[in-house]
PDB file of N, CA and C in Angstrom:
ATOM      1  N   UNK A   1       0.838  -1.166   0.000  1.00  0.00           N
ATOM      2  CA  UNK A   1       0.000   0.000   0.000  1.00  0.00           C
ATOM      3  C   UNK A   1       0.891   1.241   0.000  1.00  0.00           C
ATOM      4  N   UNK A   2       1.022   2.214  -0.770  1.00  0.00           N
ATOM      5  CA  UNK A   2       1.489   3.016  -1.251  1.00  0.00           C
ATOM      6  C   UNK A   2       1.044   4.349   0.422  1.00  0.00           C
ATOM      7  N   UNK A   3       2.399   5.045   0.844  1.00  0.00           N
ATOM      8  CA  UNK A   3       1.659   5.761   1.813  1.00  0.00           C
ATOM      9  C   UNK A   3       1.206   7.038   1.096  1.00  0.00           C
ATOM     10  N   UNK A   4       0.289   7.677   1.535  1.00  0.00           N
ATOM     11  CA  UNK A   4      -0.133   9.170   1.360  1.00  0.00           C
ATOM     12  C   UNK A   4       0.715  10.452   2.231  1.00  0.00           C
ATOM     13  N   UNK A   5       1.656  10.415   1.710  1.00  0.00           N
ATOM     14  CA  UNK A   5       2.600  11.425   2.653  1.00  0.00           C
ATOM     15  C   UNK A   5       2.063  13.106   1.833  1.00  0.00           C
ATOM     16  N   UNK A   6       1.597  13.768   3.099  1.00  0.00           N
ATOM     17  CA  UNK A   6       1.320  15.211   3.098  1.00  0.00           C
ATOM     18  C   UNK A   6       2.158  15.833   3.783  1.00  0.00           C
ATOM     19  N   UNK A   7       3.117  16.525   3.326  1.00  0.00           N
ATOM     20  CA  UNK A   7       4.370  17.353   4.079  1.00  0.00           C
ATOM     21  C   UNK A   7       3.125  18.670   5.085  1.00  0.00           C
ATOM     22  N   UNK A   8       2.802  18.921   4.008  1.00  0.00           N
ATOM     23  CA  UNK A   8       2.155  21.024   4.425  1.00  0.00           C
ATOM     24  C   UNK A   8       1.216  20.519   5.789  1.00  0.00           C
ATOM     25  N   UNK A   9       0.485  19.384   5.880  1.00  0.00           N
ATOM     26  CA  UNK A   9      -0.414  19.111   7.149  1.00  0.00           C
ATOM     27  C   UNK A   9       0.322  18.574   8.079  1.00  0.00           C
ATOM     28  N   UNK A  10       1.733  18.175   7.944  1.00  0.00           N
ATOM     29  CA  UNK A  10       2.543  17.401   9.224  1.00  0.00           C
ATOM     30  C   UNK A  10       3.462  19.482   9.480  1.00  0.00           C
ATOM     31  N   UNK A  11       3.585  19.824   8.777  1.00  0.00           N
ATOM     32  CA  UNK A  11       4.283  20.969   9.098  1.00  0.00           C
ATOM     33  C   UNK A  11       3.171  22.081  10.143  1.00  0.00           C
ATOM     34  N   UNK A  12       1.802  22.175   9.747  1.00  0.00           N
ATOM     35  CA  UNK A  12       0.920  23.215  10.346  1.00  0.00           C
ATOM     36  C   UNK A  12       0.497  22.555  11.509  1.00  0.00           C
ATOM     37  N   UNK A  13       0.843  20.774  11.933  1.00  0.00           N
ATOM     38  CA  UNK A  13       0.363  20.240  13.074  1.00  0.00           C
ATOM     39  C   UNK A  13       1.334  20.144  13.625  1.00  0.00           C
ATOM     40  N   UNK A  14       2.422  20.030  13.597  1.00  0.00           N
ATOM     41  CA  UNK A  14       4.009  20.006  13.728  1.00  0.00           C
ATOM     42  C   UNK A  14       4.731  21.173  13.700  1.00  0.00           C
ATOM     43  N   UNK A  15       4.859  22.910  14.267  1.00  0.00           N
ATOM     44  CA  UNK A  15       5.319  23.386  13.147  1.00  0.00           C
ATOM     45  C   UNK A  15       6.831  23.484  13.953  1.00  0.00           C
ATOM     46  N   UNK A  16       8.075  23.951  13.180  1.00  0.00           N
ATOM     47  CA  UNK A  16       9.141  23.919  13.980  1.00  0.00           C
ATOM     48  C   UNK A  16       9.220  25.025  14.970  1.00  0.00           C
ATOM     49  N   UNK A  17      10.310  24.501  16.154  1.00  0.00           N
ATOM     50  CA  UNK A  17      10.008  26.102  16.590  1.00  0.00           C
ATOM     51  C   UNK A  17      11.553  26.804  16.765  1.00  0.00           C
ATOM     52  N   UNK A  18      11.146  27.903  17.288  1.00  0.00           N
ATOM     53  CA  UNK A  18      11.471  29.142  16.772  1.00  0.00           C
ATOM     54  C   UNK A  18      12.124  29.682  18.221  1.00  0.00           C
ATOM     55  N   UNK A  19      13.540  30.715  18.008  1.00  0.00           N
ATOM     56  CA  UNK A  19      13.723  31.219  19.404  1.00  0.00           C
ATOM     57  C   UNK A  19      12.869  32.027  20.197  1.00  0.00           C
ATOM     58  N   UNK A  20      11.282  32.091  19.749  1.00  0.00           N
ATOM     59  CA  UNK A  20      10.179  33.170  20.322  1.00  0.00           C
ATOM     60  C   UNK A  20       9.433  32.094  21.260  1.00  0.00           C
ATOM     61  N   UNK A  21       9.609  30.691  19.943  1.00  0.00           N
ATOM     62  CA  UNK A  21       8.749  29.312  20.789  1.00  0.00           C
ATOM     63  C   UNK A  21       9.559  28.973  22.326  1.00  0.00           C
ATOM     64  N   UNK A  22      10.375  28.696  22.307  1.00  0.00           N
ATOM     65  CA  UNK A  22      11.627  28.380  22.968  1.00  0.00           C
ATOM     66  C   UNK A  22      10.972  29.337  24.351  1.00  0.00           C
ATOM     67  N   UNK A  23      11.396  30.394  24.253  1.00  0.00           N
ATOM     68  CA  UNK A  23      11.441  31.524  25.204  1.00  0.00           C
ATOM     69  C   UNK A  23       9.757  31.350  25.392  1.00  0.00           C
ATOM     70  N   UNK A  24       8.988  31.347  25.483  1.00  0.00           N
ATOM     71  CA  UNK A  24       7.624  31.223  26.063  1.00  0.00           C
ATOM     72  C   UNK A  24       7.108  29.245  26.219  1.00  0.00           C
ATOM     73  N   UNK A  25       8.014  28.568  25.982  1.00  0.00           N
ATOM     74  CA  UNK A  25       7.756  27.288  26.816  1.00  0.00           C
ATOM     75  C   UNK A  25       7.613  26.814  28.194  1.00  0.00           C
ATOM     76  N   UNK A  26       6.887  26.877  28.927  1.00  0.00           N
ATOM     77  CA  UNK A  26       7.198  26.074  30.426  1.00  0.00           C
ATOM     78  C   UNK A  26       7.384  24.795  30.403  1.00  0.00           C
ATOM     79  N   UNK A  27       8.116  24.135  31.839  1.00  0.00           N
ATOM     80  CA  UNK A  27       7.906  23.000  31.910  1.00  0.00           C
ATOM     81  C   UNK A  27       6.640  22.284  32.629  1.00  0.00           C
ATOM     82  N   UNK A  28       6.748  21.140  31.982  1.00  0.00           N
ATOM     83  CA  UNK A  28       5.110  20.681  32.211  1.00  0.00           C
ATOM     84  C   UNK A  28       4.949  20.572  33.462  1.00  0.00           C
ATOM     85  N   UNK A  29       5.807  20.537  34.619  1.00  0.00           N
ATOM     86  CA  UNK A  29       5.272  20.318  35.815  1.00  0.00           C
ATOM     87  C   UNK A  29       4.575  21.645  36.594  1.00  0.00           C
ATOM     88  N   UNK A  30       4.904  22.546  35.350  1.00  0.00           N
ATOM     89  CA  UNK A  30       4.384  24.218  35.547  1.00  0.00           C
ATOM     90  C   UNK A  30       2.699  24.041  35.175  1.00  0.00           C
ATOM     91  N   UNK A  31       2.831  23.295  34.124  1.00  0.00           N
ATOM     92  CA  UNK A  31       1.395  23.584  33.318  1.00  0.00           C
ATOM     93  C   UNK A  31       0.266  22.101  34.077  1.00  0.00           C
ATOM     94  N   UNK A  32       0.769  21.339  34.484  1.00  0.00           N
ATOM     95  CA  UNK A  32      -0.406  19.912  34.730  1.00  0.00           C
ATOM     96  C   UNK A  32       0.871  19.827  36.281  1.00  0.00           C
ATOM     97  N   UNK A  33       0.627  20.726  37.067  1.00  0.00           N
ATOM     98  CA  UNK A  33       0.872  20.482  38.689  1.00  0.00           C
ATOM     99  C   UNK A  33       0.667  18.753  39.529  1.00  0.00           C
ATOM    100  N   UNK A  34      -0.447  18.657  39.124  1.00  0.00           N
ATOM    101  CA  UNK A  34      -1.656  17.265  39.529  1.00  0.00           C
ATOM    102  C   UNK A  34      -0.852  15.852  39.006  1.00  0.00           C
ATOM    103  N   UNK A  35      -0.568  16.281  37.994  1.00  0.00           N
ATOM    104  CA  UNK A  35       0.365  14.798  37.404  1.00  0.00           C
ATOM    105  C   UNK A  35       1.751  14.833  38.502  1.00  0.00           C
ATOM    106  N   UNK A  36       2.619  15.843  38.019  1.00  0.00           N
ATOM    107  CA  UNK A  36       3.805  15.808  38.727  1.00  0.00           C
ATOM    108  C   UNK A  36       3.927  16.052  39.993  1.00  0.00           C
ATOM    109  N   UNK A  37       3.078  16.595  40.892  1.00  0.00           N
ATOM    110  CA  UNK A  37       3.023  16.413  42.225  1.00  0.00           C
ATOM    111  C   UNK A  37       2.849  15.052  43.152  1.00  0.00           C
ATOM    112  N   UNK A  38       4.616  14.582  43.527  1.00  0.00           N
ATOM    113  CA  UNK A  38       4.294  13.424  44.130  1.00  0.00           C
ATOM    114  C   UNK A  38       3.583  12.939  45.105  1.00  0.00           C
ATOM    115  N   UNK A  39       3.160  14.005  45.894  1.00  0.00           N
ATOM    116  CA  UNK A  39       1.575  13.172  46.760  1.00  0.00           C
ATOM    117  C   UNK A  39       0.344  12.944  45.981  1.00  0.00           C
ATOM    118  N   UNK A  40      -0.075  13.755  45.096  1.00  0.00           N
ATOM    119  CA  UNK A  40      -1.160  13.561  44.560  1.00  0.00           C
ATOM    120  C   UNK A  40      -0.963  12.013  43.267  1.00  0.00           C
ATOM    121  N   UNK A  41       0.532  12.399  42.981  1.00  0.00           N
ATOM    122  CA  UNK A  41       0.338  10.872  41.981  1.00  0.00           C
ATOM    123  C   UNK A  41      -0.076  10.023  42.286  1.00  0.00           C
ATOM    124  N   UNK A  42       1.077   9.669  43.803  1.00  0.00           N
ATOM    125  CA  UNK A  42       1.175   8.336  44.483  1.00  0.00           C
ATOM    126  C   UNK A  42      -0.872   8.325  45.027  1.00  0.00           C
ATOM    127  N   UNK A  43      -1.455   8.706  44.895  1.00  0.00           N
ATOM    128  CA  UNK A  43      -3.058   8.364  45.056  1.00  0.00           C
ATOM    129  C   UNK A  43      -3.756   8.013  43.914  1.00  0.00           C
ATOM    130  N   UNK A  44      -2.960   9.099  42.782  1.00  0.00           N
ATOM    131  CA  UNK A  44      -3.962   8.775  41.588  1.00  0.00           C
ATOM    132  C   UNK A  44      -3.243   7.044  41.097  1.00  0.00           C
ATOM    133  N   UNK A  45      -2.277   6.908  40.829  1.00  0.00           N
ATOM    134  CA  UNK A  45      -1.828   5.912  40.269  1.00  0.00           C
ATOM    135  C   UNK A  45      -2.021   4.366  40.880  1.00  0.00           C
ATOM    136  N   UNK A  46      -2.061   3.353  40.723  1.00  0.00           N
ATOM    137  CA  UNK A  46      -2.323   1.915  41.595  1.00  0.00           C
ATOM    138  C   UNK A  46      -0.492   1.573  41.396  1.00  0.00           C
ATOM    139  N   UNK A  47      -0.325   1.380  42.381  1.00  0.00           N
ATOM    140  CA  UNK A  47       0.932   0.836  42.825  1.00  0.00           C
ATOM    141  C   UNK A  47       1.267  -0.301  41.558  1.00  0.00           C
ATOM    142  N   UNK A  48       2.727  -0.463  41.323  1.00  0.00           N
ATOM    143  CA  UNK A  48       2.916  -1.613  40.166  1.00  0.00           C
ATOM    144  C   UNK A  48       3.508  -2.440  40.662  1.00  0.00           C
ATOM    145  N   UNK A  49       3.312  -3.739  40.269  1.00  0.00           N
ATOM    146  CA  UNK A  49       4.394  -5.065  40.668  1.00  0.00           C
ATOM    147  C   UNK A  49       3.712  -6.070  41.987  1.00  0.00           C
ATOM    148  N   UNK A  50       3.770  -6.798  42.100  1.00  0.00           N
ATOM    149  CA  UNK A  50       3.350  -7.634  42.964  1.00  0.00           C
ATOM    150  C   UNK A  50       2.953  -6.929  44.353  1.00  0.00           C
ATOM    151  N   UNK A  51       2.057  -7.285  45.051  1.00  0.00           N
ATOM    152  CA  UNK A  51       1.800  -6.797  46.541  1.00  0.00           C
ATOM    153  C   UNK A  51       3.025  -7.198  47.333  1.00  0.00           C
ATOM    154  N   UNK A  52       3.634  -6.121  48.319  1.00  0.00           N
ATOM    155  CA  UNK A  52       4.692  -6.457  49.347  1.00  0.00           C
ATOM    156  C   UNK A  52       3.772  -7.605  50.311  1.00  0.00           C
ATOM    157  N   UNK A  53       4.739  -8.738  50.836  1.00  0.00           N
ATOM    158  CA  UNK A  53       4.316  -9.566  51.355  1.00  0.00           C
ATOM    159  C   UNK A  53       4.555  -8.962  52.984  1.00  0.00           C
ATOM    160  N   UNK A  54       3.865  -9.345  53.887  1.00  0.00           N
ATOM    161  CA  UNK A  54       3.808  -8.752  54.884  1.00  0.00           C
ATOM    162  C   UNK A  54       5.040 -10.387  55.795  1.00  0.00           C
ATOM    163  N   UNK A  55       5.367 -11.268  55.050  1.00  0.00           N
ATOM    164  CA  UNK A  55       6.549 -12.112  55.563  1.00  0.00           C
ATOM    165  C   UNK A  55       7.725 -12.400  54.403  1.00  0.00           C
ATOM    166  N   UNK A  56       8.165 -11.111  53.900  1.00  0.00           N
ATOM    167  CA  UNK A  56       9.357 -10.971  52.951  1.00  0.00           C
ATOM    168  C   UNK A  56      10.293 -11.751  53.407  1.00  0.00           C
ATOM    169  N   UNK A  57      10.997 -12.501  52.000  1.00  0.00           N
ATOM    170  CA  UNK A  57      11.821 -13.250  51.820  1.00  0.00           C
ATOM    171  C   UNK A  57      12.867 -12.761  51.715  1.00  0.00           C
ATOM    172  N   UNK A  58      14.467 -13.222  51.395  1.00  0.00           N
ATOM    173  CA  UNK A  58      15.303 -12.882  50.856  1.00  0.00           C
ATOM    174  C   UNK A  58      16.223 -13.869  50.204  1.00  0.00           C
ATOM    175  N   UNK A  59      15.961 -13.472  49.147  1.00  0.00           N
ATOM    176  CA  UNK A  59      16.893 -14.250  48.117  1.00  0.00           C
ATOM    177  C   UNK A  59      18.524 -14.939  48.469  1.00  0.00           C
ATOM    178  N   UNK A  60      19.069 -15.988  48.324  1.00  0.00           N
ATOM    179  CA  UNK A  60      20.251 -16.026  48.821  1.00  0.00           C
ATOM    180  C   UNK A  60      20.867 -17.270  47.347  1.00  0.00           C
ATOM    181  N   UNK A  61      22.048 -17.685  47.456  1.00  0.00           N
ATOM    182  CA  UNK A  61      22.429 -18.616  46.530  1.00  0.00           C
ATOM    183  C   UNK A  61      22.788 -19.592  47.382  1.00  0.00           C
ATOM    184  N   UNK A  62      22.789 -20.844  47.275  1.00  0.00           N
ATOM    185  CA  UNK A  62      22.771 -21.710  48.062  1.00  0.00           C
ATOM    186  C   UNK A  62      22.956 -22.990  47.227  1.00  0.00           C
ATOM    187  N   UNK A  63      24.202 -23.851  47.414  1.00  0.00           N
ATOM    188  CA  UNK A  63      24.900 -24.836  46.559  1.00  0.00           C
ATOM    189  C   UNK A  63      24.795 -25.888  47.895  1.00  0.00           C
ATOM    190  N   UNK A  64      23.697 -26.833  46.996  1.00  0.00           N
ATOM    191  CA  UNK A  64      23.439 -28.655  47.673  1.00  0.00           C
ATOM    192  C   UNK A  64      23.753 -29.194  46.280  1.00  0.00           C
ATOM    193  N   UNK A  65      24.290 -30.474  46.831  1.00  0.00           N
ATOM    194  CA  UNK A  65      24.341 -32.105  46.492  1.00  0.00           C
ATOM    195  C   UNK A  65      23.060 -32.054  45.934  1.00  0.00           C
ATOM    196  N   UNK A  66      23.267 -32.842  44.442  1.00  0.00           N
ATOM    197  CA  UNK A  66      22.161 -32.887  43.206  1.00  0.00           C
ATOM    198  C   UNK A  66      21.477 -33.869  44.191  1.00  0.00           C
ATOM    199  N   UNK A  67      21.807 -34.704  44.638  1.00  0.00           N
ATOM    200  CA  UNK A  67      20.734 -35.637  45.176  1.00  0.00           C
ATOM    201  C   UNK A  67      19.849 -35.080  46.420  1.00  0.00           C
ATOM    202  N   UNK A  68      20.249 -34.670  47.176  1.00  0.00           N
ATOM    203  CA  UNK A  68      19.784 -33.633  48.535  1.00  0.00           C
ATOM    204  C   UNK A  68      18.321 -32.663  47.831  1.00  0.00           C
ATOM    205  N   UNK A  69      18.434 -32.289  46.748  1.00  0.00           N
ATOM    206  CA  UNK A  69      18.441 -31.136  46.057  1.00  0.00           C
ATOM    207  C   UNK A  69      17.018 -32.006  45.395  1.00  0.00           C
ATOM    208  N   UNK A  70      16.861 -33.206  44.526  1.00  0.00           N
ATOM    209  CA  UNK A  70      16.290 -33.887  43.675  1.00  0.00           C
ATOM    210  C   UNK A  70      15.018 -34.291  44.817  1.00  0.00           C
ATOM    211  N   UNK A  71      15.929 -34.657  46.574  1.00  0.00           N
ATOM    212  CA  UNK A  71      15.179 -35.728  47.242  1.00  0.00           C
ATOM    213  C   UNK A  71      13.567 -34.420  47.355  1.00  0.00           C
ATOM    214  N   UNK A  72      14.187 -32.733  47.844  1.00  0.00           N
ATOM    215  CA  UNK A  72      13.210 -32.023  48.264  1.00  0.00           C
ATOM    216  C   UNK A  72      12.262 -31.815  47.387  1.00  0.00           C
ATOM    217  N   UNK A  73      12.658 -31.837  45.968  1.00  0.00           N
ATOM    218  CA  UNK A  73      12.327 -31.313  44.966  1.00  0.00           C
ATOM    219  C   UNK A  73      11.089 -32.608  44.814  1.00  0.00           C
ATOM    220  N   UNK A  74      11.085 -34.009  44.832  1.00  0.00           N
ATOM    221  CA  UNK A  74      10.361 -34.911  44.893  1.00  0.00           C
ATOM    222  C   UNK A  74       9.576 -34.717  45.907  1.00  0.00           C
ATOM    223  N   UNK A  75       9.236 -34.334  46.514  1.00  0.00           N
ATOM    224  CA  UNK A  75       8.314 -34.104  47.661  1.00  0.00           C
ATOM    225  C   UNK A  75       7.028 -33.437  47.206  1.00  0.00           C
ATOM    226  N   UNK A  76       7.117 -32.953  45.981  1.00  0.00           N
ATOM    227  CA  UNK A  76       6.116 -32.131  45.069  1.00  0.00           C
ATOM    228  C   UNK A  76       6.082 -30.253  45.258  1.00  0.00           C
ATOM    229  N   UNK A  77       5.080 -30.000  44.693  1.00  0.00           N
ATOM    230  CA  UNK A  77       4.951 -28.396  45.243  1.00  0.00           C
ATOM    231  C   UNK A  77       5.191 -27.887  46.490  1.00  0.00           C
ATOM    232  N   UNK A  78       5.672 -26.845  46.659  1.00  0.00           N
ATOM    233  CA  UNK A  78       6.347 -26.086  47.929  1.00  0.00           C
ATOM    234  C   UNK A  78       6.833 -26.505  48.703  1.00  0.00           C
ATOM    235  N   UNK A  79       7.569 -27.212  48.051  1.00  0.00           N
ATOM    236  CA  UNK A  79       9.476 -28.046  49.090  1.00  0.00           C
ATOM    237  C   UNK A  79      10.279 -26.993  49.005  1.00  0.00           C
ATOM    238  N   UNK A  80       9.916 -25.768  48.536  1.00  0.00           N
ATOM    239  CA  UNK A  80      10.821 -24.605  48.945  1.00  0.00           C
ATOM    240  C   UNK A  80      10.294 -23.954  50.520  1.00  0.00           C
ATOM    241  N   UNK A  81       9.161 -24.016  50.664  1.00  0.00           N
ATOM    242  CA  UNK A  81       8.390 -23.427  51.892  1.00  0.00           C
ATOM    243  C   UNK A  81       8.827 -24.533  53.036  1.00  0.00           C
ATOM    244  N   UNK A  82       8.556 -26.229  52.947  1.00  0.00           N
ATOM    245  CA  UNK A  82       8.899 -27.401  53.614  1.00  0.00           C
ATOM    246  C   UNK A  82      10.324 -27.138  54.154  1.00  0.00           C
ATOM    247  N   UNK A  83      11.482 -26.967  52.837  1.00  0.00           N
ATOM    248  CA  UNK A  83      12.709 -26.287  53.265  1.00  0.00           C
ATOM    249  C   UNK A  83      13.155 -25.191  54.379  1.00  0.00           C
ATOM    250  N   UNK A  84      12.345 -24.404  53.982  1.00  0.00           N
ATOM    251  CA  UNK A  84      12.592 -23.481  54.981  1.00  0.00           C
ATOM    252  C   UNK A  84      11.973 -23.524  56.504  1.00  0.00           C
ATOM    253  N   UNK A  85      10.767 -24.214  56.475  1.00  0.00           N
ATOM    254  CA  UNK A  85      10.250 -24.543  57.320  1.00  0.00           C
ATOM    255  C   UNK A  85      11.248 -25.483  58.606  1.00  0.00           C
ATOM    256  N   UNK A  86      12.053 -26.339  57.554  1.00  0.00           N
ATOM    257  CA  UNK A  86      12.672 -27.137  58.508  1.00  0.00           C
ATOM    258  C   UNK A  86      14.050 -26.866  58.819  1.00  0.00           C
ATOM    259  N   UNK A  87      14.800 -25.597  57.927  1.00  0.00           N
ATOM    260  CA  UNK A  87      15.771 -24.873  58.510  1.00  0.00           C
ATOM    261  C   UNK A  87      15.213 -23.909  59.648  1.00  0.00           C
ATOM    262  N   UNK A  88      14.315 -23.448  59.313  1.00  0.00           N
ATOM    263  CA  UNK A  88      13.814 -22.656  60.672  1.00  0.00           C
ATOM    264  C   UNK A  88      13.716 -23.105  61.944  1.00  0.00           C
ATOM    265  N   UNK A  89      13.006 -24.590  62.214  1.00  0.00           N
ATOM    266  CA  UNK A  89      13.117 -25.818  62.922  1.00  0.00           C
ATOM    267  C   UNK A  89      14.793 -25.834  63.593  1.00  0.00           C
ATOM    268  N   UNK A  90      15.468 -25.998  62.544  1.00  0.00           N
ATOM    269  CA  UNK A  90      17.216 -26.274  62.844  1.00  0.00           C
ATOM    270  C   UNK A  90      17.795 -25.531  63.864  1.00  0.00           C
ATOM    271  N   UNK A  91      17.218 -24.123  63.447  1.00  0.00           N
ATOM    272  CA  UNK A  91      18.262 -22.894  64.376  1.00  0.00           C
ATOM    273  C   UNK A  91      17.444 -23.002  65.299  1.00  0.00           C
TER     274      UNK A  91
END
């Protein structure tokens, strides 16, 4: 499909600017207050990313024996929780 390129309507919706444009620009946190004001965002916006867990984890690296490793893993779903459960037990 062949495009329809109109220069004169991208220029009068577009137009360049000018050192008069320049000099009478604000920045937007001048012109829309409500957006960039961080108390009012943090209300308008819904928080992103998973809910904070109220019993946060922390990640660690931790090197077991493939077999040690295979036996928890056979135990089925949440032998990571069982794990910890029974290091917690330990200390």
């Amino acid at each position: 499909m062949k495009r329809n390129h109109k220069p004169d309507r991208a220029n009068r919706e577009n137009p360049a600017w000018t050192k008069d444009t320049f000099a009478r620009a604000r920045k937007a946190s001048a012109v829309l207050p409500e957006i960039f004001d961080t108390a009012t965002t943090a209300k308008l916006l819904k928080p992103r990313g998973r809910p904070k867990s109220g019993n946060a984890r922390t990640s660690i690296a931790l090197r077991l024996p493939p077999d040690t490793l295979a036996r928890w893993k056979a135990t089925g779903p949440g032998w990571q929780t069982r794990m910890a459960e029974t290091l917690r037990k330990a200390i």
